[in-house]
Protein backbone atom coordinates (compact mmCIF):
# COMPACT_ATOMS: atom_id res chain seq x y z
CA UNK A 1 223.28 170.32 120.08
CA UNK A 2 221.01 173.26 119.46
CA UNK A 3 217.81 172.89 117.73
CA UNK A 4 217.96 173.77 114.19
CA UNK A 5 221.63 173.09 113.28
CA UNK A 6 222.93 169.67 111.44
CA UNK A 7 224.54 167.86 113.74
CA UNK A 8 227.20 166.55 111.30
CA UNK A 9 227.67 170.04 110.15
CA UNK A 10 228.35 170.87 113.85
CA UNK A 11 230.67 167.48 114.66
CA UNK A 12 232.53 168.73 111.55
CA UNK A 13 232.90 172.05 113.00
CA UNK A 14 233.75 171.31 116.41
CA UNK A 15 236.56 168.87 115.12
CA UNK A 16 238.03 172.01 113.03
CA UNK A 17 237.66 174.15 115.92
CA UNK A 18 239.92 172.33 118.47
CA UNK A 19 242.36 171.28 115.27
CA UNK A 20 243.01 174.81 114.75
CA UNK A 21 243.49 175.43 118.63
CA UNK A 22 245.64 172.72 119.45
CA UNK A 23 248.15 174.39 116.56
CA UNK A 24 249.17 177.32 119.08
CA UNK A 25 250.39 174.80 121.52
CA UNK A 26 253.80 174.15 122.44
CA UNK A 27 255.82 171.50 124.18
CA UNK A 28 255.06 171.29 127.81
CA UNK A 29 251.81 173.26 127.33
CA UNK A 30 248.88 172.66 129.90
CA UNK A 31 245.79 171.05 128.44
CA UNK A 32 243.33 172.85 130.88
CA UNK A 33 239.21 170.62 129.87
CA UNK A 34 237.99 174.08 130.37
CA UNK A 35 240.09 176.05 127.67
CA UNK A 36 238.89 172.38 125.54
CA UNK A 37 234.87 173.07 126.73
CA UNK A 38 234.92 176.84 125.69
CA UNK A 39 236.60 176.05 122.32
CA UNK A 40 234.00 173.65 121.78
CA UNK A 41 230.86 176.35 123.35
CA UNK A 42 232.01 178.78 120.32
CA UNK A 43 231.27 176.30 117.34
CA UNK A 44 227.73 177.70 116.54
CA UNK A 45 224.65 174.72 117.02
CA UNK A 46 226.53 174.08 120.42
CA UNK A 47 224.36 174.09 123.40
CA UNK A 48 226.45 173.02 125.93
CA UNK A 49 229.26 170.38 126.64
CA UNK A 50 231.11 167.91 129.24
CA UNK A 51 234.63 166.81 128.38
CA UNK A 52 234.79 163.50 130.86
CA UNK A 53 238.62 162.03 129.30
CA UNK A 54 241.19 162.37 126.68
CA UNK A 55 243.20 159.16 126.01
CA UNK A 56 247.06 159.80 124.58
CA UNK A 57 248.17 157.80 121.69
CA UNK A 58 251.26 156.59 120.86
CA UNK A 59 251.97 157.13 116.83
CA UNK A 60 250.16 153.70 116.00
CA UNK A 61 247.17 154.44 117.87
CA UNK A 62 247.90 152.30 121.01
CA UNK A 63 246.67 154.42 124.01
CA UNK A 64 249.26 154.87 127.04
CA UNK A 65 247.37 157.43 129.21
CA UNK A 66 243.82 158.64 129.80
CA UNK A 67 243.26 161.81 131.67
CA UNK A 68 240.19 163.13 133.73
CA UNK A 69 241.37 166.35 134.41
CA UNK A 70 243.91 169.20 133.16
CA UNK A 71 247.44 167.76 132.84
CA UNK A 72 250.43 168.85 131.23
CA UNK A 73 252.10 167.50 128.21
CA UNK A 74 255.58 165.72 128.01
CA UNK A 75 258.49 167.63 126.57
CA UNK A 76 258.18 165.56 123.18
CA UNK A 77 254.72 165.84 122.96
CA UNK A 78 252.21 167.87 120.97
CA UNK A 79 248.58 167.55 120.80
CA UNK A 80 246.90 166.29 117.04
CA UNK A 81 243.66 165.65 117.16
CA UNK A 82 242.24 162.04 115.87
CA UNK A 83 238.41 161.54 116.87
CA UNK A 84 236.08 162.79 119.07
CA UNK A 85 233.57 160.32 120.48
CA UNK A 86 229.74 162.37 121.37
CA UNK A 87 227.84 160.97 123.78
CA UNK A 88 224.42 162.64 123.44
CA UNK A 89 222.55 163.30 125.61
CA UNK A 90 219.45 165.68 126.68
CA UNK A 91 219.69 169.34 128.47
CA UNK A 92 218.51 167.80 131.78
CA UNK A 93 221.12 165.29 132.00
CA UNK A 94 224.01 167.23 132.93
């Protein structure tokens, strides 16, 4: 996070950000963790960012996939955004 900015402010933010994003998506579409970084890079207080995963729930929350790098979706899914876990770290550590 960038000095100066709240970081719950920014969390907030960044959550909105990719919740309005992921509404353009259709079935089948291609979740690319570089379309995901730069949505992220234009919520203002952000510095910089690493996606690492994103796990796929089923409707009661049970996870049935992680991916580490782009994939696309199934035919009967969309993406809906639940949490975001931040791992902090400093500028160096990338």
């Amino acid at each position: 996070f960038s000095a100066g900015y709240s970081i719950d402010t920014v969390q907030a933010n960044i959550f909105n950000q990719l919740q309005s994003y992921f509404t353009s998506f259709d079935y089948l579409g291609l979740l690319s963790f570089a379309d995901l970084q730069s949505q992220i890079l234009f919520v203002s207080g952000v510095a910089n960012v690493k996606i690492t995963s994103i796990d796929i729930l089923s409707i009661d929350g049970t996870k049935t996939n992680t991916f580490t790098s782009d994939f696309i979706m199934a035919s009967d899914q969309l993406p809906n955004l639940y949490s975001i876990v931040y791992n902090i770290k400093g500028a160096s550590n990338f």
